[in-house]
C-alpha atoms as a PDB file:
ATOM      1  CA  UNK A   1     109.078 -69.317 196.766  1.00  0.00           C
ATOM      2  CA  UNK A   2     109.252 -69.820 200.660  1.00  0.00           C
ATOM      3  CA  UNK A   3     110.265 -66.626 202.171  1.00  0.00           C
ATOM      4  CA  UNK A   4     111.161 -67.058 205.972  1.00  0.00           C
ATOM      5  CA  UNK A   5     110.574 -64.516 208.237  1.00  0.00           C
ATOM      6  CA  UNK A   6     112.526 -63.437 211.251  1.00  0.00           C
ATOM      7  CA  UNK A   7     110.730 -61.696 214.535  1.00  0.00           C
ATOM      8  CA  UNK A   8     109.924 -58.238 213.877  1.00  0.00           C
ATOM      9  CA  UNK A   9     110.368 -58.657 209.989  1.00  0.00           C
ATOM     10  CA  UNK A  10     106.976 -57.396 207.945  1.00  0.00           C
ATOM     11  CA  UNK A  11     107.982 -59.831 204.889  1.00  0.00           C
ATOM     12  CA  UNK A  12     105.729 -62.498 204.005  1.00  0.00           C
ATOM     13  CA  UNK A  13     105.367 -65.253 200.903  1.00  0.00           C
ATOM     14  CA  UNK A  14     104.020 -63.989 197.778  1.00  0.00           C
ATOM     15  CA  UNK A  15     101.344 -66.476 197.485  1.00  0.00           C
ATOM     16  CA  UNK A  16      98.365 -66.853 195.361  1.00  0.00           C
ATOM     17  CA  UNK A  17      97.855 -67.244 191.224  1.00  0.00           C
ATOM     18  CA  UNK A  18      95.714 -63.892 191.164  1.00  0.00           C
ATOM     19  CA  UNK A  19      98.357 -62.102 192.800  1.00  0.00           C
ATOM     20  CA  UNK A  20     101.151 -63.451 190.953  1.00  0.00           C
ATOM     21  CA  UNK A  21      99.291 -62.489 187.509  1.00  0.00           C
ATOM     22  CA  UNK A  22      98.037 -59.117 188.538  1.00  0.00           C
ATOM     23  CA  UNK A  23     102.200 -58.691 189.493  1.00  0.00           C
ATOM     24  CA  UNK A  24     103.662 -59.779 186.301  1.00  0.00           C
ATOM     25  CA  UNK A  25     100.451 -57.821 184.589  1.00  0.00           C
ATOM     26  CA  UNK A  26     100.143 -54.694 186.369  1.00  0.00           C
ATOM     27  CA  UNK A  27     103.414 -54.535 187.897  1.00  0.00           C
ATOM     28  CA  UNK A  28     106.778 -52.114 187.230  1.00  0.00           C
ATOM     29  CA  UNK A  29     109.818 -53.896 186.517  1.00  0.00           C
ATOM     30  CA  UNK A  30     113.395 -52.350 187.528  1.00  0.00           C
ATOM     31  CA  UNK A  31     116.408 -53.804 185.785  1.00  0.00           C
ATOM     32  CA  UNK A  32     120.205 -54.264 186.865  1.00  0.00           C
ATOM     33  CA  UNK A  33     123.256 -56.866 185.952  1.00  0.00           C
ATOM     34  CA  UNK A  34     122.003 -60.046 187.492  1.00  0.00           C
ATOM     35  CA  UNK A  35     118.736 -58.549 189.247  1.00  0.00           C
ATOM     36  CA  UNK A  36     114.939 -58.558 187.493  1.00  0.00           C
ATOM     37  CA  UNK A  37     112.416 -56.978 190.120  1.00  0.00           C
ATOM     38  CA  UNK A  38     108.625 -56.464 189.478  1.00  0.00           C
ATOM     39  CA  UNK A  39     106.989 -54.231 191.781  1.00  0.00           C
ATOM     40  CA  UNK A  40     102.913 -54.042 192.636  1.00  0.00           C
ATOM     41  CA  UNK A  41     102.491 -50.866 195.133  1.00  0.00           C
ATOM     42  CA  UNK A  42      99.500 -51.407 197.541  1.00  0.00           C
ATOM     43  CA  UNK A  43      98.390 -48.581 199.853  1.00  0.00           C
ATOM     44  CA  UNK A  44      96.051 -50.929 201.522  1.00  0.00           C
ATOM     45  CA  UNK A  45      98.621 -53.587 202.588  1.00  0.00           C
ATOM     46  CA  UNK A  46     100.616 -53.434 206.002  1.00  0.00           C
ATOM     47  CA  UNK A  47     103.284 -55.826 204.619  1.00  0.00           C
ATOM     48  CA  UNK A  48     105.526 -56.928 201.879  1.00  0.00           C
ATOM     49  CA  UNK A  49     104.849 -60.146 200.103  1.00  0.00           C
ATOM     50  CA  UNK A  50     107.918 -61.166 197.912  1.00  0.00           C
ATOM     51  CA  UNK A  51     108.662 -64.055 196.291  1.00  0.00           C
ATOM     52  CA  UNK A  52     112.906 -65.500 194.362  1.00  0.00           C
ATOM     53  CA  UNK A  53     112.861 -67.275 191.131  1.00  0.00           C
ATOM     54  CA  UNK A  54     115.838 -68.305 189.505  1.00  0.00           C
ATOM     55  CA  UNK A  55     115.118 -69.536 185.911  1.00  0.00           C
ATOM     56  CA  UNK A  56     116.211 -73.247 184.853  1.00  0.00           C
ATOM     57  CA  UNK A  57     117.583 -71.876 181.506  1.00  0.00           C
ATOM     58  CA  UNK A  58     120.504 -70.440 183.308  1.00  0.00           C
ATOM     59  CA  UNK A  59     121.159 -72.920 185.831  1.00  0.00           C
ATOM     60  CA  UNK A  60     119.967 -76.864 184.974  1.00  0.00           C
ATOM     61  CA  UNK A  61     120.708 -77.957 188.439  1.00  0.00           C
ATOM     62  CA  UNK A  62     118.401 -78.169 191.150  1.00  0.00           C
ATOM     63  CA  UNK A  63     120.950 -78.328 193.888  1.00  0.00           C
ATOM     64  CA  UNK A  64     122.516 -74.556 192.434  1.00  0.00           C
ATOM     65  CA  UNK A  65     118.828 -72.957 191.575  1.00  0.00           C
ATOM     66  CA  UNK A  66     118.250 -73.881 195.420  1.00  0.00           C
ATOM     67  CA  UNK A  67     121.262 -72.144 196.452  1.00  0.00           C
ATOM     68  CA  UNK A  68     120.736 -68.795 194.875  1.00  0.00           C
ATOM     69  CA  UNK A  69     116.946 -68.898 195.828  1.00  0.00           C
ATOM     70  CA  UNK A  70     117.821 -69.439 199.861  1.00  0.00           C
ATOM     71  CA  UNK A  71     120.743 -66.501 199.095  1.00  0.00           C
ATOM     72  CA  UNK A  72     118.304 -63.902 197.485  1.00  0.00           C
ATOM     73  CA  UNK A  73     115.570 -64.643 200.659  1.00  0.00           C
ATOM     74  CA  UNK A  74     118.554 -64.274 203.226  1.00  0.00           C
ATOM     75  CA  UNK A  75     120.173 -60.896 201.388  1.00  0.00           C
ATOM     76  CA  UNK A  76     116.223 -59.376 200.888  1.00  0.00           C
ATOM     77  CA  UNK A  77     115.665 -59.915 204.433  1.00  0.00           C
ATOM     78  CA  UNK A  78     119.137 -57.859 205.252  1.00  0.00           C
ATOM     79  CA  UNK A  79     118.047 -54.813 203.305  1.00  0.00           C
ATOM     80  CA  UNK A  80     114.404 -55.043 203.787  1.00  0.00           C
ATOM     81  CA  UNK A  81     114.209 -52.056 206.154  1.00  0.00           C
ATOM     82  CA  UNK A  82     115.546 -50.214 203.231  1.00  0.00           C
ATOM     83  CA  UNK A  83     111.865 -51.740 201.091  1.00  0.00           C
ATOM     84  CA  UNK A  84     110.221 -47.943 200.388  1.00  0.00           C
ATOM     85  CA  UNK A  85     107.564 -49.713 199.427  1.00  0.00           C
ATOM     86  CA  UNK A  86     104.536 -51.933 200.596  1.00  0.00           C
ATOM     87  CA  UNK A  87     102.215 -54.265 198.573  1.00  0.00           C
ATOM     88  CA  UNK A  88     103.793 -57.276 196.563  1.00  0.00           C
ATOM     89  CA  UNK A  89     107.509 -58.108 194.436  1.00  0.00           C
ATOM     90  CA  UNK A  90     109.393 -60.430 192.959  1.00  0.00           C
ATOM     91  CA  UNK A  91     112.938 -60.824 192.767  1.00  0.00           C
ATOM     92  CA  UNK A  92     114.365 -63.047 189.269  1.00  0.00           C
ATOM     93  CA  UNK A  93     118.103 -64.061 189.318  1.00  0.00           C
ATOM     94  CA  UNK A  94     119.312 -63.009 185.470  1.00  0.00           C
ATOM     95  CA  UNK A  95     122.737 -63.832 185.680  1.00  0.00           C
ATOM     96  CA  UNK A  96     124.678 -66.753 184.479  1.00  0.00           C
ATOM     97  CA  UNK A  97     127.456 -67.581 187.224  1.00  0.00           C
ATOM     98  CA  UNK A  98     126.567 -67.861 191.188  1.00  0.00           C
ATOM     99  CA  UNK A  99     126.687 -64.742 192.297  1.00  0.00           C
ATOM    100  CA  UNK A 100     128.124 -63.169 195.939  1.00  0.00           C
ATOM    101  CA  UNK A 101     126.358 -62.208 199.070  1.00  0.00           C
ATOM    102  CA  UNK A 102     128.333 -58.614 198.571  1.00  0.00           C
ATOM    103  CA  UNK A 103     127.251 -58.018 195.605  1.00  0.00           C
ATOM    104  CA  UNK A 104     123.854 -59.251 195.885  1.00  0.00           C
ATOM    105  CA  UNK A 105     123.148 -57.037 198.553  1.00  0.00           C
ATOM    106  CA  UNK A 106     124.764 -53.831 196.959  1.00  0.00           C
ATOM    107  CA  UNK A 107     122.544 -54.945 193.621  1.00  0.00           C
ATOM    108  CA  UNK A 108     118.982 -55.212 195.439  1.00  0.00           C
ATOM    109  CA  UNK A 109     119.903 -51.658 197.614  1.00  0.00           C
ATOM    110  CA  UNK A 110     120.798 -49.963 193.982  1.00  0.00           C
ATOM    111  CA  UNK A 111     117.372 -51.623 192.508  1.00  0.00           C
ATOM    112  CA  UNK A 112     114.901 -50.650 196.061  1.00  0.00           C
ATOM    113  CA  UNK A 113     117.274 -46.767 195.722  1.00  0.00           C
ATOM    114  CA  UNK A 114     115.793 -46.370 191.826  1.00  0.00           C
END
C-alpha cells in the first residue's frame, strides 16, 4: 500500500488500522467498471492519504497483483490535482484482465468527477 510521492505532490500512504476501519466503516464508496473507491472527507487534514489493493481472487499471481498496484499509484498521482477532496481513500482494482494506463486514468477522473 506504498504510495510514492513526487515533489510538490500532497499524497501520502494511508497508514494505520484505525484509519483503515473508520474508512471502510464510515466511508462513501463510488463504483465504476474495474474501479471500487471509498472516500473519508476530513476538513481538518492538509493532505490526501490513499492507499491500491488489488484482490487475490481476481489475480493469483503476485508478480500481476504487483503490477496493477504500482499502475493505480502512478495513474492516481497523474490526476491527483483533479482530488476535490482531502482526508483519506482507497482505490480497489475490480476487474478481471490487466487493465490500460488510458483507461485507468479516464476511469479514476470519471470516479473523483461523480
Amino acid at each position: 500500500m506504498k504510495l510514492v510521492m513526487s515533489k510538490g505532490s500532497f499524497l501520502k500512504r494511508l497508514k494505520g488500522k484505525d484509519l483503515i476501519d473508520a474508512l471502510f466503516k464510515k466511508g462513501t464508496q463510488l463504483k465504476s467498471k474495474n474501479l471500487f473507491l471509498k472516500i473519508l472527507k476530513s476538513s481538518d487534514e492538509t493532505s490526501l492519504s490513499a492507499g491500491v489493493s488489488v484482490p487475490k481472487k481476481n489475480f493469483k499471481r503476485a508478480v500481476d497483483r504487483n503490477q496493477i498496484k504500482r499502475q493505480l499509484r502512478e495513474t492516481f498521482k497523474q490526476v491527483e490535482k483533479n482530488i476535490p477532496f482531502k482526508g483519506a481513500c482507497m482505490l480497489i482494482y475490480t476487474g478481471k484482465k490487466k487493465p490500460k494506463t488510458e483507461e485507468l486514468i479516464k476511469e479514476i477522473t470519471a470516479l473523483l468527477t461523480k
